[in-house]
C-alpha atoms as a PDB file:
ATOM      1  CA  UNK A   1     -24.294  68.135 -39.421  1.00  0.00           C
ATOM      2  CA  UNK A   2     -25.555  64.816 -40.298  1.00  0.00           C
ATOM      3  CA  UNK A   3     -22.522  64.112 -41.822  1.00  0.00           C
ATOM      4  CA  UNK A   4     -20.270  64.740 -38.568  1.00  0.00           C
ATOM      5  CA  UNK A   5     -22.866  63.018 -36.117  1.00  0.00           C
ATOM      6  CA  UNK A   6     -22.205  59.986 -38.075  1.00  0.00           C
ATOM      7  CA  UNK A   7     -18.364  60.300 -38.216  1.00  0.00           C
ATOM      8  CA  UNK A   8     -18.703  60.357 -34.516  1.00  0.00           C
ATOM      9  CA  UNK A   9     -20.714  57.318 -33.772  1.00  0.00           C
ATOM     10  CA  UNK A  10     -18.059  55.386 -36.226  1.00  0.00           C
ATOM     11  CA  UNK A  11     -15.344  56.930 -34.132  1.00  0.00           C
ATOM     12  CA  UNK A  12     -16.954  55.907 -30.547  1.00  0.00           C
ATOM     13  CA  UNK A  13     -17.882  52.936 -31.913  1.00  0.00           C
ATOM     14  CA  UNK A  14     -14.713  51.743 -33.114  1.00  0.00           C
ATOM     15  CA  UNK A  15     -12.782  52.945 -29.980  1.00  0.00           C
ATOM     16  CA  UNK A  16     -15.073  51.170 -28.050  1.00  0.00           C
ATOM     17  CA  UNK A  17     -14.496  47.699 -29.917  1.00  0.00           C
ATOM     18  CA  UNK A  18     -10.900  48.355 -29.899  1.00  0.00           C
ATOM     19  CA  UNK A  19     -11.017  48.450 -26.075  1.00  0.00           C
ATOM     20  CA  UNK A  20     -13.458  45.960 -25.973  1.00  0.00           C
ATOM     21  CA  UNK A  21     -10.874  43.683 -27.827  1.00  0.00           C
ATOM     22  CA  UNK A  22      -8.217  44.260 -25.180  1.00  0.00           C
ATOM     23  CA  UNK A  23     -10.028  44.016 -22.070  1.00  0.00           C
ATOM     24  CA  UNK A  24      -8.484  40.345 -20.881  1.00  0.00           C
ATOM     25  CA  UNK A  25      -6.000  39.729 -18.884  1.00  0.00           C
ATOM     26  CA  UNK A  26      -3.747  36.477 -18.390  1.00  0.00           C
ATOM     27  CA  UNK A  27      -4.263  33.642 -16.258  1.00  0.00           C
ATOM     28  CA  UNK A  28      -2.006  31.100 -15.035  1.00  0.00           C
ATOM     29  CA  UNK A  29      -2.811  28.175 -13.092  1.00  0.00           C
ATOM     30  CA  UNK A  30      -0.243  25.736 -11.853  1.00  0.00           C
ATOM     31  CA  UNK A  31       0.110  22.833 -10.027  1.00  0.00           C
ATOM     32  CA  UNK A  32       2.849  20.336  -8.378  1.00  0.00           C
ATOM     33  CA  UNK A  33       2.172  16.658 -10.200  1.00  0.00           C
ATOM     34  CA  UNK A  34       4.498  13.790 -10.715  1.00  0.00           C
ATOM     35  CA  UNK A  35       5.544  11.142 -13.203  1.00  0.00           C
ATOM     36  CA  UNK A  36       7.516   8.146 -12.696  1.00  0.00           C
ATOM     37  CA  UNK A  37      10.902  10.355 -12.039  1.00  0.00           C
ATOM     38  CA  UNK A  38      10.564  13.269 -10.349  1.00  0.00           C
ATOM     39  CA  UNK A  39       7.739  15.714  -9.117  1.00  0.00           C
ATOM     40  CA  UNK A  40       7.180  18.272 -11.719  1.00  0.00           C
ATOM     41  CA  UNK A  41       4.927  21.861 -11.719  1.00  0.00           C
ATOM     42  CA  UNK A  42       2.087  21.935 -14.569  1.00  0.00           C
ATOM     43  CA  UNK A  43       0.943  25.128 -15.533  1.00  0.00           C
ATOM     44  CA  UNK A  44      -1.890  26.132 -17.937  1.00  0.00           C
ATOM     45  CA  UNK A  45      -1.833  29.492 -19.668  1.00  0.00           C
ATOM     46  CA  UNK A  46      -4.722  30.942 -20.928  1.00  0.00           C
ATOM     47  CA  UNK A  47      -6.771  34.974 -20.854  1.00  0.00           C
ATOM     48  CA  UNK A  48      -9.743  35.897 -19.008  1.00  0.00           C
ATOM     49  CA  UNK A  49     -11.785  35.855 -21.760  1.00  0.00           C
ATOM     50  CA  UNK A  50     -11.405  32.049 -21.589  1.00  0.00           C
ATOM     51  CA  UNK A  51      -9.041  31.603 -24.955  1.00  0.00           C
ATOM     52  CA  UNK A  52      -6.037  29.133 -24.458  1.00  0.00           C
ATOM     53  CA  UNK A  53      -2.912  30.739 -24.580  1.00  0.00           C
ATOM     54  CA  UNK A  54      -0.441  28.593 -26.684  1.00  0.00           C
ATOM     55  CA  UNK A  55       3.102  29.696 -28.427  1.00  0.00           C
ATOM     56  CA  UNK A  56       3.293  31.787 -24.943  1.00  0.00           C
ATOM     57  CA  UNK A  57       6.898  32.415 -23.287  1.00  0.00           C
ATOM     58  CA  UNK A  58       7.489  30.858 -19.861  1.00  0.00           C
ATOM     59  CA  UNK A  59      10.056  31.723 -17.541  1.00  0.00           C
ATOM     60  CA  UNK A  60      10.819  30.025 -13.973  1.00  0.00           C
ATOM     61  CA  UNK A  61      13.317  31.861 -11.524  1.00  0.00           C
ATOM     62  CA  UNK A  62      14.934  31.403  -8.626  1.00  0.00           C
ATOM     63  CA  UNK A  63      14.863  33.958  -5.596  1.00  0.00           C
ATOM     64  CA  UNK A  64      18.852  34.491  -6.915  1.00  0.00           C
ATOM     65  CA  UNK A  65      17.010  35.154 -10.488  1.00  0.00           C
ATOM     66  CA  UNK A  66      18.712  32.263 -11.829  1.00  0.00           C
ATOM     67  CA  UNK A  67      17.111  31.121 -14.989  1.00  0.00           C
ATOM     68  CA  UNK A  68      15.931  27.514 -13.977  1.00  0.00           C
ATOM     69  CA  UNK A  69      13.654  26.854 -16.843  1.00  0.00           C
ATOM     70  CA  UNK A  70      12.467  28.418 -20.106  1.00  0.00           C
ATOM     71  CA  UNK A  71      10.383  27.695 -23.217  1.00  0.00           C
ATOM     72  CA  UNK A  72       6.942  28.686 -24.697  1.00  0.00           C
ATOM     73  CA  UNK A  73       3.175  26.932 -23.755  1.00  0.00           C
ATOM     74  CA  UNK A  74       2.599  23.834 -26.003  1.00  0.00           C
ATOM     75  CA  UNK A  75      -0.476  23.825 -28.624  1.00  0.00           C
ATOM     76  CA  UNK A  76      -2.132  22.828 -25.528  1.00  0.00           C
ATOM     77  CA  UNK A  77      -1.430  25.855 -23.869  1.00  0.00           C
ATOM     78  CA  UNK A  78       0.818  23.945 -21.148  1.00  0.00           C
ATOM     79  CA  UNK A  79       4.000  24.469 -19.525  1.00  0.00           C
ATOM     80  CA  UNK A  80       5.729  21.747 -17.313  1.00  0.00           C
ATOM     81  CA  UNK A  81       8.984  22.140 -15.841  1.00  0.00           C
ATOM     82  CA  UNK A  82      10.673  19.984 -12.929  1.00  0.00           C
ATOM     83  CA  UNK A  83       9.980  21.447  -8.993  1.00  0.00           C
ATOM     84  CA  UNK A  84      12.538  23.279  -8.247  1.00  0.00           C
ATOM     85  CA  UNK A  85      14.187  23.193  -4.769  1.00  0.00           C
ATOM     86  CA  UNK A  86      13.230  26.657  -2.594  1.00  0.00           C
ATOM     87  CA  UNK A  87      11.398  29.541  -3.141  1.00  0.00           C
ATOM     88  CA  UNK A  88      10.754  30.364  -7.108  1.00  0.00           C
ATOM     89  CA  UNK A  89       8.601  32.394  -9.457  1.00  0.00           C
ATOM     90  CA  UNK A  90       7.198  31.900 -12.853  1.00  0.00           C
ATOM     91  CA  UNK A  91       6.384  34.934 -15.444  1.00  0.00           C
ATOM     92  CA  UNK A  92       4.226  34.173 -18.153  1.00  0.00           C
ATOM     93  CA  UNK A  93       4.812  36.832 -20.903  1.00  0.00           C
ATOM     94  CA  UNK A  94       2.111  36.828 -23.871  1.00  0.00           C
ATOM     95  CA  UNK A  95       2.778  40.141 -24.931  1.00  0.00           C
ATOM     96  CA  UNK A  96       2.472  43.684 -24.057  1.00  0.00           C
ATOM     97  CA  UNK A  97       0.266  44.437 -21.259  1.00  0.00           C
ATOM     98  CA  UNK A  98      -0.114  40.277 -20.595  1.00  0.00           C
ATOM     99  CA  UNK A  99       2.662  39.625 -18.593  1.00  0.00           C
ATOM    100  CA  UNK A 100       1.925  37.868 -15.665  1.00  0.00           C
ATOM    101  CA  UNK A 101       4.081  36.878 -12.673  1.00  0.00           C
ATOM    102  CA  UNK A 102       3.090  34.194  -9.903  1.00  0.00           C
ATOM    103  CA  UNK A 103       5.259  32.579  -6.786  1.00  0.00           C
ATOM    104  CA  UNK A 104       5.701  29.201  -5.877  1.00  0.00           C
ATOM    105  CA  UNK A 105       3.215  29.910  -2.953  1.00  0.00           C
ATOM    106  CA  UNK A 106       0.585  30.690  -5.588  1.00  0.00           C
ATOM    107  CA  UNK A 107       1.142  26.751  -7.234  1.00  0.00           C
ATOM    108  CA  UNK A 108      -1.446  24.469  -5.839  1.00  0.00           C
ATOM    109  CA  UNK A 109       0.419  21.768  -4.820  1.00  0.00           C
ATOM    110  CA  UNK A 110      -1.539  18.602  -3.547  1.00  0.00           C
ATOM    111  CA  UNK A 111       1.472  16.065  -2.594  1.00  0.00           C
END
């Protein structure tokens, strides 16, 4: 009896740090900036749990789903990418179950 009441706490505990270990979610915050060229959109990737997300894949679309920029978060955890003309949408994918899509209404942009 003593032996199974102990295999259970192990087992609850363990599912519980498992879940623990999964319970973020991604974050992406962008905004319009410039540099001596051309205005440009700078996003930061990182998880609820406050961790950076570097190495992360970026994607910018238009409304057409044209492909108007791609790459991955620097070691930085940033993304830039020139502002597109219209309406577009950026997904942020760092994996399964931390994909993240936002609209160009949801980039704070200051200019």
């Amino acid at each position: 009896m003593l032996r199974r009441a102990t295999l259970l706490s192990i087992t609850l505990g363990s599912m519980l740090t498992s879940i623990a270990s999964f319970a973020h979610y991604p974050i992406l915050t962008c905004n319009v900036g410039h540099n001596d060229q051309s205005k440009l959109v700078i996003c930061e990737a990182s998880f609820s749990n406050r961790a950076k997300a570097p190495n992360v894949i970026m994607e910018v679309f238009s409304d057409e789903d044209e492909v108007l920029s791609s790459g991955v978060t620097d070691e930085k955890a940033m993304y830039q990418f020139p502002l597109p003309e219209g309406d577009y949408f950026i997904l942020m994918d760092a994996g399964p179950g931390h994909v993240l899509e936002i609209s160009n209404d949801e980039v704070n942009n200051n200019l």
